[in-house]
N, C-alpha and C. Protein backbone atom coordinates (compact mmCIF):
# COMPACT_ATOMS: atom_id res chain seq x y z
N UNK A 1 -14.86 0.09 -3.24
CA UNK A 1 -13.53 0.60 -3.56
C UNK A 1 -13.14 1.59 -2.47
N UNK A 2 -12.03 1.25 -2.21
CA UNK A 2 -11.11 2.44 -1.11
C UNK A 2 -10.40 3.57 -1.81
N UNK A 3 -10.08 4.37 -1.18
CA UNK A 3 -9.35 5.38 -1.71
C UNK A 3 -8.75 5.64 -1.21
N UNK A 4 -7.39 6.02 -0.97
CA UNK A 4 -6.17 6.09 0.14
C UNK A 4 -5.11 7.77 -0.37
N UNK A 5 -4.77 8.40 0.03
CA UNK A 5 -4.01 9.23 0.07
C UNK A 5 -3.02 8.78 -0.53
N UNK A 6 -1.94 9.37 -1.67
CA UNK A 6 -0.86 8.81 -1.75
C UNK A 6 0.21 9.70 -2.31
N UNK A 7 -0.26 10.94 -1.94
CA UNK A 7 0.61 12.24 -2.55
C UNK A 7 -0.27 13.72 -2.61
N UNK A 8 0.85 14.94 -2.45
CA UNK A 8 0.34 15.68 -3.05
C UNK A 8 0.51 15.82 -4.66
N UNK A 9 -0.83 16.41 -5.10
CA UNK A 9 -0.23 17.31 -6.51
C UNK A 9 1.08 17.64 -7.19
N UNK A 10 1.37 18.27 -5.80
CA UNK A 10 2.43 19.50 -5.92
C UNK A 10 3.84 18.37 -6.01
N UNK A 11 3.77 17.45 -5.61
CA UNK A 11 4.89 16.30 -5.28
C UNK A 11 5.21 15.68 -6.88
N UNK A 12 4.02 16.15 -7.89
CA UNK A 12 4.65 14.99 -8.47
C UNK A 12 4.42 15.58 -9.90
N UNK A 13 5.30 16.51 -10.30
CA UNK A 13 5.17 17.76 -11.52
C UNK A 13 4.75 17.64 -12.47
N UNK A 14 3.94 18.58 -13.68
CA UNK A 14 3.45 17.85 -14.96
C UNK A 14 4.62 17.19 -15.31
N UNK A 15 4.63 16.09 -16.10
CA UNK A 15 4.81 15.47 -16.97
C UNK A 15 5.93 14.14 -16.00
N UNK A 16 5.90 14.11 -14.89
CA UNK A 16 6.59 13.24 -14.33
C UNK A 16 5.84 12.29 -13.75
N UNK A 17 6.78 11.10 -13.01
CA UNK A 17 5.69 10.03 -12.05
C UNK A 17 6.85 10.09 -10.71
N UNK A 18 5.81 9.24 -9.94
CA UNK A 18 6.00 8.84 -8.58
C UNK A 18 5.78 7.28 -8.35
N UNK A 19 6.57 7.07 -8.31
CA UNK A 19 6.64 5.23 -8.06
C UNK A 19 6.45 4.92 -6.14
N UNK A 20 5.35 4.29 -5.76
CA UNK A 20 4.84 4.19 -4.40
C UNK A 20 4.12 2.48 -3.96
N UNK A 21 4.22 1.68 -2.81
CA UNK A 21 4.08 0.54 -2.91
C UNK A 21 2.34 0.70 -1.79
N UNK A 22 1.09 0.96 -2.57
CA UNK A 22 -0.23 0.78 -1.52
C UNK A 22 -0.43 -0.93 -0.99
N UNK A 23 -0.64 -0.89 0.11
CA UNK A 23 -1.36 -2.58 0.67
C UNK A 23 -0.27 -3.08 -0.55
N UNK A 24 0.52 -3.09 -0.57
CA UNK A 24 1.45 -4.37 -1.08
C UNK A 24 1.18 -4.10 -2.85
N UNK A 25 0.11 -3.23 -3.41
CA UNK A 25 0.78 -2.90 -4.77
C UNK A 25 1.32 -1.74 -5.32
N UNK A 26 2.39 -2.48 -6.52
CA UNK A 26 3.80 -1.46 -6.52
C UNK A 26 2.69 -0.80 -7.99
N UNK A 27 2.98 0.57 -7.73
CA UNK A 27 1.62 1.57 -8.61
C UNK A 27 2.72 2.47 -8.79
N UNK A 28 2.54 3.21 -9.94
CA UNK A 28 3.46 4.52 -10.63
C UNK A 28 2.69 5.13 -11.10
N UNK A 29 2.53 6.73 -10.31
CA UNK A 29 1.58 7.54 -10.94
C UNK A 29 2.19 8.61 -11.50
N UNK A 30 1.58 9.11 -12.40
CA UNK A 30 1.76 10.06 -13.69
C UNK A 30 1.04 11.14 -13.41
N UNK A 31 1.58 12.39 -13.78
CA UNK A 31 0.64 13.66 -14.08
C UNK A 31 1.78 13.78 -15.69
N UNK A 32 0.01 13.68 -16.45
CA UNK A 32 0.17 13.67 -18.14
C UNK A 32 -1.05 15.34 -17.86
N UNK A 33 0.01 16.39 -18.12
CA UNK A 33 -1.08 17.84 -18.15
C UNK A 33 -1.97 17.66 -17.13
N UNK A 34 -1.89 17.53 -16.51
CA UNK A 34 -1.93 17.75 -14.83
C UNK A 34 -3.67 16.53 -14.42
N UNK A 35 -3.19 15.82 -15.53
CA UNK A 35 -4.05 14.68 -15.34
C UNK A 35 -3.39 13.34 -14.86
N UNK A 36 -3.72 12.61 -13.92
CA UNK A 36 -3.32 11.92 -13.16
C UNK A 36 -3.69 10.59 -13.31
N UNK A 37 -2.73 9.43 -13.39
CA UNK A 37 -3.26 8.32 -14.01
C UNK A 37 -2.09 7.56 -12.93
N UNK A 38 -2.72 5.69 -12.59
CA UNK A 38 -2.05 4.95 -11.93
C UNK A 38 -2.01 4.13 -12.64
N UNK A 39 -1.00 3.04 -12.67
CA UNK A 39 -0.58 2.08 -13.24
C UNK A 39 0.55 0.91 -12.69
N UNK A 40 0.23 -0.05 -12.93
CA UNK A 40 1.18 -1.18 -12.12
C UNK A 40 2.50 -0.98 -12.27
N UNK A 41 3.66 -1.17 -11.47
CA UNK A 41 4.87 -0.28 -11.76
C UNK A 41 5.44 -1.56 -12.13
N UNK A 42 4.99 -2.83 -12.30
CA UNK A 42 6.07 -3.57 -12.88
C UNK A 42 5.57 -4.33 -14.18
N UNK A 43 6.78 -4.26 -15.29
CA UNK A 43 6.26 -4.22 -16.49
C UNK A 43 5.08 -5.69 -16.57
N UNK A 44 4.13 -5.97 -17.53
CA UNK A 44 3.54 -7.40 -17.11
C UNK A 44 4.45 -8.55 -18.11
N UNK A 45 5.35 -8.09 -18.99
CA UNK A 45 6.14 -8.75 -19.57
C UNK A 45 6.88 -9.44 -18.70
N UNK A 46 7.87 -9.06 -18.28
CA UNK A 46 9.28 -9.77 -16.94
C UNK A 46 9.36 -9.05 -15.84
N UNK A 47 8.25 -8.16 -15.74
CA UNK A 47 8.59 -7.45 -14.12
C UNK A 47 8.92 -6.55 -13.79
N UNK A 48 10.43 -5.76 -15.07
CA UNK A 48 11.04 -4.69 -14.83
C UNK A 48 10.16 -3.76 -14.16
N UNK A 49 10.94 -2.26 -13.91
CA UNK A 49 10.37 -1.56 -13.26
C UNK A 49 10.00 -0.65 -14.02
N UNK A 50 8.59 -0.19 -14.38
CA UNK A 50 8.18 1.02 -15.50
C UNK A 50 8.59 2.31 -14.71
N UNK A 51 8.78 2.29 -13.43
CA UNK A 51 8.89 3.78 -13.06
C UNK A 51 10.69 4.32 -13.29
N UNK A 52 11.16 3.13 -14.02
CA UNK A 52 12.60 3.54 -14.40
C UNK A 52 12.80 3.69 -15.95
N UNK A 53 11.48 3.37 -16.27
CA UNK A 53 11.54 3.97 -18.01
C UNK A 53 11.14 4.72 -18.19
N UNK A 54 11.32 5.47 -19.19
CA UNK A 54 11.00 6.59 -20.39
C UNK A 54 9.42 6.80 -20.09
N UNK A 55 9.25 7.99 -19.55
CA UNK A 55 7.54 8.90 -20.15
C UNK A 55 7.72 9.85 -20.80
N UNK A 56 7.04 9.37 -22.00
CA UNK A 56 6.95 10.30 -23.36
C UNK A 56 5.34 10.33 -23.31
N UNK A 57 4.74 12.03 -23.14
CA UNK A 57 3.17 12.06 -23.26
C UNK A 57 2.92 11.23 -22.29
N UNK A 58 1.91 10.38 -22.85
CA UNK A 58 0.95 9.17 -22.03
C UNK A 58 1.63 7.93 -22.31
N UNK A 59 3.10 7.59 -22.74
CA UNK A 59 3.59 6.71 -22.83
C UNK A 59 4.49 6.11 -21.86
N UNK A 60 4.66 4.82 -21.27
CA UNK A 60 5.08 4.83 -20.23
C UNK A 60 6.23 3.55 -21.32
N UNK A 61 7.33 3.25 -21.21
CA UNK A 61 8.22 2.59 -22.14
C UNK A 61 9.20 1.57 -20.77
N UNK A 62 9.42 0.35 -20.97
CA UNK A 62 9.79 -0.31 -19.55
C UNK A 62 11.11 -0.65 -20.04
N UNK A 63 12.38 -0.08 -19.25
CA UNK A 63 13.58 -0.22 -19.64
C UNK A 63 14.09 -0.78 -20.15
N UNK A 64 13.78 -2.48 -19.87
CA UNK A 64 14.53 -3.88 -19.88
C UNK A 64 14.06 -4.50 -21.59
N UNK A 65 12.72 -3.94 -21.74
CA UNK A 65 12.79 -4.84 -23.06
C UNK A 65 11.79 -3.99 -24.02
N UNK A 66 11.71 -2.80 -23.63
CA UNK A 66 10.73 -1.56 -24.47
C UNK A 66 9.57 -1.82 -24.58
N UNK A 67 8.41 -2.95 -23.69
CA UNK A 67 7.39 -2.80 -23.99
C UNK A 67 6.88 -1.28 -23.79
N UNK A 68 5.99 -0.79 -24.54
CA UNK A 68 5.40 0.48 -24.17
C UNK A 68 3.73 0.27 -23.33
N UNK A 69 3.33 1.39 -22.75
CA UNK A 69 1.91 1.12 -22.46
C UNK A 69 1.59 2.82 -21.77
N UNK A 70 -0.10 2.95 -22.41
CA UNK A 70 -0.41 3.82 -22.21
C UNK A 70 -0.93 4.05 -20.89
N UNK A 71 -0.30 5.23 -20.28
CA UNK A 71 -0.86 5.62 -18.76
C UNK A 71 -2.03 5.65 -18.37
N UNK A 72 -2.63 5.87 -19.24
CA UNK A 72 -4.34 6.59 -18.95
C UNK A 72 -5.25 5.51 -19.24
N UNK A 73 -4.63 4.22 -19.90
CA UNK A 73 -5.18 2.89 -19.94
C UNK A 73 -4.86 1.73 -19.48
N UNK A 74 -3.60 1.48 -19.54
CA UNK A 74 -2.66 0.48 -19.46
C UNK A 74 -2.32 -0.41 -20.47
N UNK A 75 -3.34 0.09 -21.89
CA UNK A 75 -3.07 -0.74 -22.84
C UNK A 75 -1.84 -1.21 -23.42
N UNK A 76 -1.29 -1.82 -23.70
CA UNK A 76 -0.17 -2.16 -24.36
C UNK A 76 0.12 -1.36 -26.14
N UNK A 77 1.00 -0.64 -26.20
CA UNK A 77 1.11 0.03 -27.54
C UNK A 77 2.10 -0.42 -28.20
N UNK A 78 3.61 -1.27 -27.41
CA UNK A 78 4.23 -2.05 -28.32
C UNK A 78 4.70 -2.91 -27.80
N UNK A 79 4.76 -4.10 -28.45
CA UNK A 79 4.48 -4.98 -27.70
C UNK A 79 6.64 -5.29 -26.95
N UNK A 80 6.94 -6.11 -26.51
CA UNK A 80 8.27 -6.77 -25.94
C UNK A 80 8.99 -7.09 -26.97
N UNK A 81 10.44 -6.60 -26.68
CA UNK A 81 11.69 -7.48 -27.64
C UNK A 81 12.57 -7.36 -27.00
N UNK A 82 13.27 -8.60 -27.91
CA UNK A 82 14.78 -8.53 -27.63
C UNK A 82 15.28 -9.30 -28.85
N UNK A 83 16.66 -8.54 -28.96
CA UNK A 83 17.13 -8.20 -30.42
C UNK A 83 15.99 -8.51 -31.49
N UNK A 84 15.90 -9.11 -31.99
CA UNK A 84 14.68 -8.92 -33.41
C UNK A 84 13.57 -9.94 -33.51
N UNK A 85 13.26 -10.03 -32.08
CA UNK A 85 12.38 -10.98 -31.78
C UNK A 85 11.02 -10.01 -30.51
N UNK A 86 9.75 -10.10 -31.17
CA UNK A 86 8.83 -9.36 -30.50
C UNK A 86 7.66 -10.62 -29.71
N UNK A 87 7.38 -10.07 -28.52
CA UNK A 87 7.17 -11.19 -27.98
C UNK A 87 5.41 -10.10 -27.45
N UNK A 88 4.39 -10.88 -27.47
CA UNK A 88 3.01 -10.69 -26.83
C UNK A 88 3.28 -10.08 -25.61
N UNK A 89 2.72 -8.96 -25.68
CA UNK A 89 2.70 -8.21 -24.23
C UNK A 89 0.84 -7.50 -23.64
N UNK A 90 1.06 -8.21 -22.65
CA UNK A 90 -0.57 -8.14 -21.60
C UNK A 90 -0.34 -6.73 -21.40
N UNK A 91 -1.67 -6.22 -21.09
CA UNK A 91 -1.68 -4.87 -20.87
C UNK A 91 -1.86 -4.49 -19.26
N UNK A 92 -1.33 -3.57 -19.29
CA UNK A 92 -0.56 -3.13 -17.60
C UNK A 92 -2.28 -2.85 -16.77
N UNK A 93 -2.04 -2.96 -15.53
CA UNK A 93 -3.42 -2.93 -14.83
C UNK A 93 -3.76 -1.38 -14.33
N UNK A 94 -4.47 -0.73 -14.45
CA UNK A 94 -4.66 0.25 -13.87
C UNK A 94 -5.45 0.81 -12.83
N UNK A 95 -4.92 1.54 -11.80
CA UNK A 95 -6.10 1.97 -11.07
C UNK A 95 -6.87 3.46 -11.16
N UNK A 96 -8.15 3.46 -10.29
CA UNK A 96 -8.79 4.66 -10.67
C UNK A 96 -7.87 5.79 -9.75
N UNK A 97 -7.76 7.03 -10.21
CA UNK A 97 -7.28 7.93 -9.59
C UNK A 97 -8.27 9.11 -9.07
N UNK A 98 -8.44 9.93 -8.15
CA UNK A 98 -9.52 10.94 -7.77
C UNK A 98 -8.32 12.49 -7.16
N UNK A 99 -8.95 13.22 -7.17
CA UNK A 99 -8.39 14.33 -6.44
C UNK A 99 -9.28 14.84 -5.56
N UNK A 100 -8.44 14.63 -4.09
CA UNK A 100 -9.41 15.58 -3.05
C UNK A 100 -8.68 17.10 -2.45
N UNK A 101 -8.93 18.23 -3.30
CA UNK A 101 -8.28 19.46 -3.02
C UNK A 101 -6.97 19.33 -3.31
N UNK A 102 -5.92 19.25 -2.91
CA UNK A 102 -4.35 19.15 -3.66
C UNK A 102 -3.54 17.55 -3.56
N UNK A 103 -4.93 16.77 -2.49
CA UNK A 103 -4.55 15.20 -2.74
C UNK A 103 -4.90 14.56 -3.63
N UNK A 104 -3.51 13.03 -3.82
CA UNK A 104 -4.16 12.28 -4.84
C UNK A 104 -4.59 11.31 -4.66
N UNK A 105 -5.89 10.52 -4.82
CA UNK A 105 -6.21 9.43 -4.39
C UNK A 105 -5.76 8.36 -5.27
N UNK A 106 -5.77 7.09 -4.63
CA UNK A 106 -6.03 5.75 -5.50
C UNK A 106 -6.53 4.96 -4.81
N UNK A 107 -7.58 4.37 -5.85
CA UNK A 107 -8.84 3.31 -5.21
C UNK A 107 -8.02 2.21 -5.73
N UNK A 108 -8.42 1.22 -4.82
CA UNK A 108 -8.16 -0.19 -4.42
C UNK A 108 -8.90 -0.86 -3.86
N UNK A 109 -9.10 -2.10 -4.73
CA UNK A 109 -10.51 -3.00 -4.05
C UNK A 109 -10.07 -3.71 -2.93
């Protein structure tokens, strides 16, 4: 596993993200209480973009059709709809995150 630079700390405030494209993947990272989590920035439902939805806590919510998924896992917490129809939603991929002094890493195989 690699680890690549991809921000400071200071760049990316509690409770917000940073949407960034490493070697060609599109990753949205989170500081949830100054804990730092990566996650695939496009929903695995249709693609949308999670770094344009709603973070509530460790919840990351994807604009286009509300799947939710947790930052710190990628699990899926609800699943896809549209109007009153809920559709199976895969859980988002995540990568490992590290801190070296006020940088943030993300490993990539």
């Amino acid at each position: 596993m690699t680890y690549h630079a991809v921000a400071l700390a200071t760049d990316i405030p509690k409770g917000t993200r940073k949407s960034l494209t490493l070697n060609g993947a599109q990753i949205l990272i989170t500081n949830i209480n100054r804990d730092y989590h990566a996650i695939q920035r496009k929903c695995p439902h249709m693609g949308a973009d999670l770094g344009k939805g709603k973070l509530a806590d460790a919840i990351v919510t994807c604009p286009k059709h509300e799947a939710s998924f947790d930052v710190r896992t990628g699990k899926a917490v609800q699943p896809s709809k549209l109007l009153f129809f809920k559709f199976k939603t895969k859980d988002a991929k995540t990568y490992p995150v590290k801190i070296e002094g006020d940088t943030i890493m993300v490993g990539l195989e």
